[in-house]
PDB file of N, CA and C in Angstrom:
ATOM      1  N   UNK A   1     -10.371  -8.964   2.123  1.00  0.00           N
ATOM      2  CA  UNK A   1      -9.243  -9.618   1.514  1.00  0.00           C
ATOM      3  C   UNK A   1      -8.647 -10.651   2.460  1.00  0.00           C
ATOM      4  N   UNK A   2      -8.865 -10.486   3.606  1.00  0.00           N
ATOM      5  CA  UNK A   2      -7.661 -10.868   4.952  1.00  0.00           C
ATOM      6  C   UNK A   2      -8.910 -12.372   4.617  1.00  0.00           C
ATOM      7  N   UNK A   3     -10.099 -12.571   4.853  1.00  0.00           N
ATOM      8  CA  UNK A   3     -11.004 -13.434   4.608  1.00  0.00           C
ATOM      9  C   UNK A   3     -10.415 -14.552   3.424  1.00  0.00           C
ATOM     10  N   UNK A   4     -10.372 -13.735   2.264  1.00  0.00           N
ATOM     11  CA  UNK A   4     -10.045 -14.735   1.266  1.00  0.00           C
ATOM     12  C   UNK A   4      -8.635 -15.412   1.308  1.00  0.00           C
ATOM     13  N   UNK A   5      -7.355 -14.422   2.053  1.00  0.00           N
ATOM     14  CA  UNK A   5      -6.556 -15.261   2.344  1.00  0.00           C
ATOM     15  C   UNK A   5      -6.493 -16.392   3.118  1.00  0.00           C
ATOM     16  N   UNK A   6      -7.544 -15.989   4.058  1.00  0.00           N
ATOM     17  CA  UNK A   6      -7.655 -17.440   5.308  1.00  0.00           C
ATOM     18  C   UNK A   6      -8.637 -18.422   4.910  1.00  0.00           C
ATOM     19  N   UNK A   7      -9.281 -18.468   4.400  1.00  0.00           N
ATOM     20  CA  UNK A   7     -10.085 -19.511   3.731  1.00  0.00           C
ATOM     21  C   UNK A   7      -9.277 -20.376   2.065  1.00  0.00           C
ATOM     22  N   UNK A   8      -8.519 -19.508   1.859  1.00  0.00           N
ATOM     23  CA  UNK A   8      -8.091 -20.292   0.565  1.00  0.00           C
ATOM     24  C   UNK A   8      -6.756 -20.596   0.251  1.00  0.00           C
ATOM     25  N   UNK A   9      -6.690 -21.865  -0.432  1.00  0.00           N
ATOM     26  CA  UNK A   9      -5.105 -22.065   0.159  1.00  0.00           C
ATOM     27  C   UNK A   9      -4.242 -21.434  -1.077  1.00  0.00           C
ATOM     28  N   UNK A  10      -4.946 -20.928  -2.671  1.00  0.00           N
ATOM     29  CA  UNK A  10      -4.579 -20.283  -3.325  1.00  0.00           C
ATOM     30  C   UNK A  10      -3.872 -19.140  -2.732  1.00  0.00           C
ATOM     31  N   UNK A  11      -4.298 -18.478  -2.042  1.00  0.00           N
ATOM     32  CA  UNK A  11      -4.000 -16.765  -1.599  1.00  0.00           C
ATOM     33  C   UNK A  11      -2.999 -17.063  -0.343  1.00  0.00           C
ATOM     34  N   UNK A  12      -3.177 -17.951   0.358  1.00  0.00           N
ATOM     35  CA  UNK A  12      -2.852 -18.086   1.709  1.00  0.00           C
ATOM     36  C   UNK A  12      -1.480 -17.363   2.357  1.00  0.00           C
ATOM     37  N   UNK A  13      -0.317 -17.799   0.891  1.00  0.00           N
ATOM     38  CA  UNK A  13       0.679 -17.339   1.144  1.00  0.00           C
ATOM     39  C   UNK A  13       0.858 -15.602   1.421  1.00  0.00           C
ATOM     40  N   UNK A  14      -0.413 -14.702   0.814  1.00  0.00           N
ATOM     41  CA  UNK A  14      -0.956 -13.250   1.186  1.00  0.00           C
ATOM     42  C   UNK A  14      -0.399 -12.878   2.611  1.00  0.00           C
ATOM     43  N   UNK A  15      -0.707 -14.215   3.505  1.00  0.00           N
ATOM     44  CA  UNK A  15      -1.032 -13.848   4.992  1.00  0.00           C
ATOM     45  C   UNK A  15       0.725 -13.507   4.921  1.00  0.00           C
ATOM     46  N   UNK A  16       2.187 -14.182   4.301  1.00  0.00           N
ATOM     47  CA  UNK A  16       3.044 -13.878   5.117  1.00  0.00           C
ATOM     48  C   UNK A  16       3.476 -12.440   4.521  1.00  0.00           C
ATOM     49  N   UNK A  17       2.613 -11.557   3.383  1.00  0.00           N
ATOM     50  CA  UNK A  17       3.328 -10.197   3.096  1.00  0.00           C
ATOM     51  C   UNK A  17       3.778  -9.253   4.379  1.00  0.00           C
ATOM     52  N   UNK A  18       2.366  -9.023   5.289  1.00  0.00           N
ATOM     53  CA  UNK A  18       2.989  -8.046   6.650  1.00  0.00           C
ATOM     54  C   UNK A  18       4.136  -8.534   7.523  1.00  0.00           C
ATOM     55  N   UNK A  19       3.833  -9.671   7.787  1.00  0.00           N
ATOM     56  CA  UNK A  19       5.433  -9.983   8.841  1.00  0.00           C
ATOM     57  C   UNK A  19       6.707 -10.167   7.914  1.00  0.00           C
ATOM     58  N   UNK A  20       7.029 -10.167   6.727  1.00  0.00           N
ATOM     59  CA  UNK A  20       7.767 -10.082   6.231  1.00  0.00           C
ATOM     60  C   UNK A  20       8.598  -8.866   5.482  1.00  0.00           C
ATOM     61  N   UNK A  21       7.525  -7.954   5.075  1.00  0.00           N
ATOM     62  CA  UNK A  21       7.604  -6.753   5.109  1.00  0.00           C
ATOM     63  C   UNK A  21       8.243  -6.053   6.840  1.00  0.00           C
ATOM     64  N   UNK A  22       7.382  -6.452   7.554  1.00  0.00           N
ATOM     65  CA  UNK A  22       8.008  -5.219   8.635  1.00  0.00           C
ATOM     66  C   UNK A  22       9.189  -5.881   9.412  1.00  0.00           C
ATOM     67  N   UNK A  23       9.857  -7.138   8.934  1.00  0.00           N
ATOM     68  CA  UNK A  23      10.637  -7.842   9.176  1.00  0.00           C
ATOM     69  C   UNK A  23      12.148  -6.938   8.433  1.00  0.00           C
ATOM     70  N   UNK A  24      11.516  -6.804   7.043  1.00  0.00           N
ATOM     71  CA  UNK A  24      12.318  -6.068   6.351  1.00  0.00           C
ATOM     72  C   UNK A  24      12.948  -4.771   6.688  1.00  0.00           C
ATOM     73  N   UNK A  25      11.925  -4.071   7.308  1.00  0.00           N
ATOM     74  CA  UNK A  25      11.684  -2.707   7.354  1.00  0.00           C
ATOM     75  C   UNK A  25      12.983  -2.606   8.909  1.00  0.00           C
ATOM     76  N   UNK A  26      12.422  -3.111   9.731  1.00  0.00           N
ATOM     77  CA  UNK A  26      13.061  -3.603  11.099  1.00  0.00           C
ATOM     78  C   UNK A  26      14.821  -4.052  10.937  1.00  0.00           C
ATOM     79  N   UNK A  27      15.265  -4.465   9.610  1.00  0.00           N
ATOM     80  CA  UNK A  27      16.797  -4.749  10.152  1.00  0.00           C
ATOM     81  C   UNK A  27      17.241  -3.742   9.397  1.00  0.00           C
ATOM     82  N   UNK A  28      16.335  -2.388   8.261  1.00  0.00           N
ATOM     83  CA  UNK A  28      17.235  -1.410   8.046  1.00  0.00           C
ATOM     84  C   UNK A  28      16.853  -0.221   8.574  1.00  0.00           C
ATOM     85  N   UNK A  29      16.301  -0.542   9.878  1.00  0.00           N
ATOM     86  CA  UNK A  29      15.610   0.353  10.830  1.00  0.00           C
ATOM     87  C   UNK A  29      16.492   1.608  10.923  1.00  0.00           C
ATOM     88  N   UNK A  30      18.046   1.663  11.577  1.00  0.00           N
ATOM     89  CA  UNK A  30      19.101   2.556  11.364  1.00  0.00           C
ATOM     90  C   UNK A  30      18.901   3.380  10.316  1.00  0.00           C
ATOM     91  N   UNK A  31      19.270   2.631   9.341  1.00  0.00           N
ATOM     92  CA  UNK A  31      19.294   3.696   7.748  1.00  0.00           C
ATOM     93  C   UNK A  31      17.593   4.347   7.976  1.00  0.00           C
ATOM     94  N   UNK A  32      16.561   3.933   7.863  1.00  0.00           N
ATOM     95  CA  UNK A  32      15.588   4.881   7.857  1.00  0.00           C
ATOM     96  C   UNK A  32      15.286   5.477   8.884  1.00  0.00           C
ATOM     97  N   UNK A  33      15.941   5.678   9.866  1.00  0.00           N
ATOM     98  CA  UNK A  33      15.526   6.581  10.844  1.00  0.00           C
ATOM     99  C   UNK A  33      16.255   7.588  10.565  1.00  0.00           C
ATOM    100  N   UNK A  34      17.364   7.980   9.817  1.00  0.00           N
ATOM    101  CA  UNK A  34      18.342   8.502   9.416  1.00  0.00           C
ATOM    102  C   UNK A  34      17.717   9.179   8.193  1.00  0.00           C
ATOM    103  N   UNK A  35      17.033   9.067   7.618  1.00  0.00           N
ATOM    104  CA  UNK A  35      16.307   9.834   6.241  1.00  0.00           C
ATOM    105  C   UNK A  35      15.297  10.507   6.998  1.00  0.00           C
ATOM    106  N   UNK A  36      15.063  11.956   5.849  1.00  0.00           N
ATOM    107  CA  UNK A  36      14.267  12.937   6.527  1.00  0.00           C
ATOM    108  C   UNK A  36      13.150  12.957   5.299  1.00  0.00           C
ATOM    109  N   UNK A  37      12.043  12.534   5.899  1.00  0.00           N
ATOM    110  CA  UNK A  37      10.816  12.458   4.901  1.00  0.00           C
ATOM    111  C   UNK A  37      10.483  13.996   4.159  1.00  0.00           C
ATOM    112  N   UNK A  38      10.262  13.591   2.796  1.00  0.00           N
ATOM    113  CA  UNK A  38       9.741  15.200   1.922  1.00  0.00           C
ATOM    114  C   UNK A  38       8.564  14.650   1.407  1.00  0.00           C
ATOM    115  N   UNK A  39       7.100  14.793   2.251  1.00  0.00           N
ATOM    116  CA  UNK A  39       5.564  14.363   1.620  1.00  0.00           C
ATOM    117  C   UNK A  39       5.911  15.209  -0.450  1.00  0.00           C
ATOM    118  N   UNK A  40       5.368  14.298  -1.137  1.00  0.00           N
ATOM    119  CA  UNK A  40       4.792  14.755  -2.269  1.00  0.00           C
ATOM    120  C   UNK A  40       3.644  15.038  -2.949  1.00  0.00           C
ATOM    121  N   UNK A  41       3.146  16.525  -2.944  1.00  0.00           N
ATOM    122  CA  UNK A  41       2.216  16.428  -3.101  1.00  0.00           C
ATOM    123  C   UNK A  41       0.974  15.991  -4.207  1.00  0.00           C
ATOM    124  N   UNK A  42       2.032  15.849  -5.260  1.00  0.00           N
ATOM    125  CA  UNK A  42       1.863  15.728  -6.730  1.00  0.00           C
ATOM    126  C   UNK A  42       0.909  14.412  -6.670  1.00  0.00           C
ATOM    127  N   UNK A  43       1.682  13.224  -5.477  1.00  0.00           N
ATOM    128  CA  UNK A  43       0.873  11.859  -5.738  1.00  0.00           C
ATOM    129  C   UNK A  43      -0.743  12.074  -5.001  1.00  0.00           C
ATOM    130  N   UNK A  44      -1.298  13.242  -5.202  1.00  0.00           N
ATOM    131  CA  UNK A  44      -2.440  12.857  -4.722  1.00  0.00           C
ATOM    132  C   UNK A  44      -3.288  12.983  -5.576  1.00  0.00           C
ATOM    133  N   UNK A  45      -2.760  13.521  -7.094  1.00  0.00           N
ATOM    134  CA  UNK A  45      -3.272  13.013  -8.359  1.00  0.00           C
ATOM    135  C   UNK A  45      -3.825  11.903  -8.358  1.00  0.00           C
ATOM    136  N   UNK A  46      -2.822  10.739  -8.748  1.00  0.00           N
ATOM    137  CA  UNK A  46      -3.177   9.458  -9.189  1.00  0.00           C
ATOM    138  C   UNK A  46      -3.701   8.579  -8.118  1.00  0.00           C
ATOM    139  N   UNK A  47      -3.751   9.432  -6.857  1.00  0.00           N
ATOM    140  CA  UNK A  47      -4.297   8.968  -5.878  1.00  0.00           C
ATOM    141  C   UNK A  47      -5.607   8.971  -6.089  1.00  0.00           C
ATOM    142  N   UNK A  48      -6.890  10.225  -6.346  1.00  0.00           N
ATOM    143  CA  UNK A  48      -7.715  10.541  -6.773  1.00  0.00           C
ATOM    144  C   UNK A  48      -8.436  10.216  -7.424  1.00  0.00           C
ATOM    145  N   UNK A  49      -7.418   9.244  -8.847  1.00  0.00           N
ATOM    146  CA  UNK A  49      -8.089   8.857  -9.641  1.00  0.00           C
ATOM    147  C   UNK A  49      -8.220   7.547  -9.428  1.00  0.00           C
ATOM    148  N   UNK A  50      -7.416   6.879  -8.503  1.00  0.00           N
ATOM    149  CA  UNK A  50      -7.183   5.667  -7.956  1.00  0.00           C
ATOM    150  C   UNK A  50      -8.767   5.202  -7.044  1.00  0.00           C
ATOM    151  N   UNK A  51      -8.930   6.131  -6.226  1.00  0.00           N
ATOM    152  CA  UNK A  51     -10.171   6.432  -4.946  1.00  0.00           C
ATOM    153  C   UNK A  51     -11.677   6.359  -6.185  1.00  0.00           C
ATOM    154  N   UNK A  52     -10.903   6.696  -7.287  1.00  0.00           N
ATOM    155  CA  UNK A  52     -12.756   6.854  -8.312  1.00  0.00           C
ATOM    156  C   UNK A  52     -13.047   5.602  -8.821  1.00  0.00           C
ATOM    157  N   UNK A  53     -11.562   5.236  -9.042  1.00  0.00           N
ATOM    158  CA  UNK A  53     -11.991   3.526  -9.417  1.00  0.00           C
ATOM    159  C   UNK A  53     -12.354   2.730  -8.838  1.00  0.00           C
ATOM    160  N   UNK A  54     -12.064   2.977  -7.303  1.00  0.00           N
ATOM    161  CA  UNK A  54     -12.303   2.132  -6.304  1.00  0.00           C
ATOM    162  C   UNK A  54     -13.880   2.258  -5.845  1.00  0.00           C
ATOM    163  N   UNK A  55     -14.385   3.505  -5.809  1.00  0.00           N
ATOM    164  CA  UNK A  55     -15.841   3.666  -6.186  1.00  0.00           C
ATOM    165  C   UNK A  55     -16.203   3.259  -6.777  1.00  0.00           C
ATOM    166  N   UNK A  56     -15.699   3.331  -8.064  1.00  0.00           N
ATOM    167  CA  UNK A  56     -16.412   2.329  -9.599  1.00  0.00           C
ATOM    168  C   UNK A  56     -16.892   1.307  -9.211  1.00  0.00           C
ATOM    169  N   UNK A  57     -15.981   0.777  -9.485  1.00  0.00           N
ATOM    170  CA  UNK A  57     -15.307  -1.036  -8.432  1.00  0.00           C
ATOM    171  C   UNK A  57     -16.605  -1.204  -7.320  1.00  0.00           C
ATOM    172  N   UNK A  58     -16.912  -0.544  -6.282  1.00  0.00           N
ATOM    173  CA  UNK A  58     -17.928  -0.794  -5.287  1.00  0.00           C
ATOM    174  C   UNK A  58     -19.139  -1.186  -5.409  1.00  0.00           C
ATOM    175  N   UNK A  59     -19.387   0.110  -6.830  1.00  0.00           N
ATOM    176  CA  UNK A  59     -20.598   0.576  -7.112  1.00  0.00           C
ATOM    177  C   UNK A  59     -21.121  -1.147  -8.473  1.00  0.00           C
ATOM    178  N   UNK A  60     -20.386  -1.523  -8.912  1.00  0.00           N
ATOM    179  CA  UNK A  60     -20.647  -2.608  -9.712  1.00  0.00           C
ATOM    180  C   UNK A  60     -19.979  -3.790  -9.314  1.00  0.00           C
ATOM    181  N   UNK A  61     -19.905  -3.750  -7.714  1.00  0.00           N
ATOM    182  CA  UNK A  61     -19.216  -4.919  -7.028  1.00  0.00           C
ATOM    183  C   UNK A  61     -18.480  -5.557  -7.491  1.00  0.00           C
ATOM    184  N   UNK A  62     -16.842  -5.015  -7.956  1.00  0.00           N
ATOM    185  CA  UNK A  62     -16.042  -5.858  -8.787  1.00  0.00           C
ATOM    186  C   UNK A  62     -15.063  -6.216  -7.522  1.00  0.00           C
ATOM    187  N   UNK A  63     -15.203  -7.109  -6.599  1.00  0.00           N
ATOM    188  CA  UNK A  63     -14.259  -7.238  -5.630  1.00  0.00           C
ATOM    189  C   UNK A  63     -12.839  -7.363  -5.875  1.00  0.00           C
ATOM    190  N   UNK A  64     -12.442  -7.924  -7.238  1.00  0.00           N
ATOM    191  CA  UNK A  64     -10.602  -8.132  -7.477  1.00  0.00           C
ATOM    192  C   UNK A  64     -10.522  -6.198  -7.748  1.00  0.00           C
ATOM    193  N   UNK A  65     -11.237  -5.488  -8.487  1.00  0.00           N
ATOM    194  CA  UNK A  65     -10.886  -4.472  -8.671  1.00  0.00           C
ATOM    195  C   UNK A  65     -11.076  -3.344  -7.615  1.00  0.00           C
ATOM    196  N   UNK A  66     -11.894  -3.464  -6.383  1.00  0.00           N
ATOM    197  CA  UNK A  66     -11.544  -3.143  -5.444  1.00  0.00           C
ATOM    198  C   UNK A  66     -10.420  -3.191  -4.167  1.00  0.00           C
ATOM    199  N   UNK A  67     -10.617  -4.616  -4.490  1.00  0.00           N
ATOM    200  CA  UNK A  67      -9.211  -5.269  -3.521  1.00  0.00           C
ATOM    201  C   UNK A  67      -7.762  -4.249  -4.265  1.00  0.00           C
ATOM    202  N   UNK A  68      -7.752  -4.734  -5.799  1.00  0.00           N
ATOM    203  CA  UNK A  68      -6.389  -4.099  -6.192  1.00  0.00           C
ATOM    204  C   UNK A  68      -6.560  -2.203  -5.877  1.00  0.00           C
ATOM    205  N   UNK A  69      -7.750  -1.450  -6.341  1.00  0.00           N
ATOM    206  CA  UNK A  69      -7.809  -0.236  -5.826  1.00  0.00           C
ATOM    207  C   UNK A  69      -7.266   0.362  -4.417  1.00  0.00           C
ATOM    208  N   UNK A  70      -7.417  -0.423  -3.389  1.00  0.00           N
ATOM    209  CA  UNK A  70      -7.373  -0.418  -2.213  1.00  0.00           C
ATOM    210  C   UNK A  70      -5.623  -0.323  -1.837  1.00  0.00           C
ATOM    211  N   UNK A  71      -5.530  -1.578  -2.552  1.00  0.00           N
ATOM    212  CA  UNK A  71      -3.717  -1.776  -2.188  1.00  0.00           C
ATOM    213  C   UNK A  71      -3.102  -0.669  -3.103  1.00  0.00           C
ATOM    214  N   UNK A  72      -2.844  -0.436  -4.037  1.00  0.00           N
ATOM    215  CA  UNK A  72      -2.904   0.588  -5.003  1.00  0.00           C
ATOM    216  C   UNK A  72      -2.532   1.870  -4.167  1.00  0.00           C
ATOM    217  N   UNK A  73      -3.759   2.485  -3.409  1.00  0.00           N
ATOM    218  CA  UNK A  73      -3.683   3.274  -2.850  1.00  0.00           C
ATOM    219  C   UNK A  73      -2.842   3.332  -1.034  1.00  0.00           C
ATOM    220  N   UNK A  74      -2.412   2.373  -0.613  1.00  0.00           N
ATOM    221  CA  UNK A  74      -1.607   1.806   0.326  1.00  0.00           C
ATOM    222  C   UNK A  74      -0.224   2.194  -0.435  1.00  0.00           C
ATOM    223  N   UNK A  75       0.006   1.971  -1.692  1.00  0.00           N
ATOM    224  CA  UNK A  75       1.114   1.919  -2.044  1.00  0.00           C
ATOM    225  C   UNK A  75       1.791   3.454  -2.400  1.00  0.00           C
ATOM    226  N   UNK A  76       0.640   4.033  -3.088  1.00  0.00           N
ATOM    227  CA  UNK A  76       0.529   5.534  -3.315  1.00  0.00           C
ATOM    228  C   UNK A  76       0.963   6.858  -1.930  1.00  0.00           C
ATOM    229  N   UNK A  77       0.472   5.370  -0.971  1.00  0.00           N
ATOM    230  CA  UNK A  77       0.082   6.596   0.380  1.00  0.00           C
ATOM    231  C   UNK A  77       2.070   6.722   1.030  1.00  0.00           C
ATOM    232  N   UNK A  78       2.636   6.339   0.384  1.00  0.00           N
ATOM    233  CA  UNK A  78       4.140   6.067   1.065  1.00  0.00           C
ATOM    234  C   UNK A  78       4.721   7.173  -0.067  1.00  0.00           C
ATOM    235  N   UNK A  79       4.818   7.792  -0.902  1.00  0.00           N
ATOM    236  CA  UNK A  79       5.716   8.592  -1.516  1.00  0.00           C
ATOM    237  C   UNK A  79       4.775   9.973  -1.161  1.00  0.00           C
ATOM    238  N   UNK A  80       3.297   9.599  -1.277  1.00  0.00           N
ATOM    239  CA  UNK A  80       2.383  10.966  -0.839  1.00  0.00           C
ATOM    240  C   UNK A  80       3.084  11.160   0.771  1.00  0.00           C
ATOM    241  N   UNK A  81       3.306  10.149   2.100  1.00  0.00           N
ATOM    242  CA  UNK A  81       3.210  10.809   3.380  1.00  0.00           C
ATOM    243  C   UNK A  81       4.634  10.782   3.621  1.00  0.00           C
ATOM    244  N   UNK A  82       5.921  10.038   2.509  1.00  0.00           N
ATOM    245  CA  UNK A  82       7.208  10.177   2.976  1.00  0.00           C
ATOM    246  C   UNK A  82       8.031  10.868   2.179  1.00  0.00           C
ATOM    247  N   UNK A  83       7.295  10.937   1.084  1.00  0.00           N
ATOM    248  CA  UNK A  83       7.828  11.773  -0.562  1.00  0.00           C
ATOM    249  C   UNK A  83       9.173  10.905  -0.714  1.00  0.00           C
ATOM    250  N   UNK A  84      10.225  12.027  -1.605  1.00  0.00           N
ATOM    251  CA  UNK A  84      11.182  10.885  -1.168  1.00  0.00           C
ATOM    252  C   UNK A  84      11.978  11.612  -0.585  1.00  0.00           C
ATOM    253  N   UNK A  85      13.182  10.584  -0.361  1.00  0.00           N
ATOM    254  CA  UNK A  85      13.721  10.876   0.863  1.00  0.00           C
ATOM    255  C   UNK A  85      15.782  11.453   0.775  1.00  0.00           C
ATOM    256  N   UNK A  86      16.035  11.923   1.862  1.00  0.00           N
ATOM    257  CA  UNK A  86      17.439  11.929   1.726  1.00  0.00           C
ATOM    258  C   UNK A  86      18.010  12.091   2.972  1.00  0.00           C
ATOM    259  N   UNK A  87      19.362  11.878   3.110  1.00  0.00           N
ATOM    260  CA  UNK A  87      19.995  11.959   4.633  1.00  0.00           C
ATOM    261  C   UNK A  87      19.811  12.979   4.634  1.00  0.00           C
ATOM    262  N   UNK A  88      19.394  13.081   6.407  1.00  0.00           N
ATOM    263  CA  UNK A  88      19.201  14.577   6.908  1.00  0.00           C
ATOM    264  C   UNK A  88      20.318  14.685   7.923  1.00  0.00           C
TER     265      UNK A  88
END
């Protein structure tokens, strides 16, 4: 993916999601250090079924539907490893 952002000027703007994101993350650093993570285990359902598509996807080289499988499961992996959350 990181490829197709740097070669194309369609996607390019892709490249500023991480520094902007942890830009984000960084000025409400306080407040989340302050929440006490509860993993959920429930999301490893749609996680599962997420990981089969992404096989699918491999197996009939659908690269947009891998790429989205992939992030998908990036996104999944934050309520599965932080569940949600509350002041502790």
């Amino acid at each position: 993916m990181v490829g197709i952002w740097w070669r194309s000027e369609t996607f390019a703007h892709c490249l500023l999601v991480l520094p902007i994101t942890l830009w984000l993350i960084w000025r409400r650093r306080d407040e989340l250090a302050a929440l006490t993570p509860r993993p959920q285990p429930w999301v490893l359902l749609p996680m599962g079924a997420v990981a089969v598509a992404w096989m699918l996807a491999d197996l009939v080289v659908v690269n947009a539907a891998t790429q989205f499988a992939f992030v998908t499961l990036l996104i999944l992996a934050v309520p599965r490893y932080s569940g949600s959350r509350s002041q502790g």
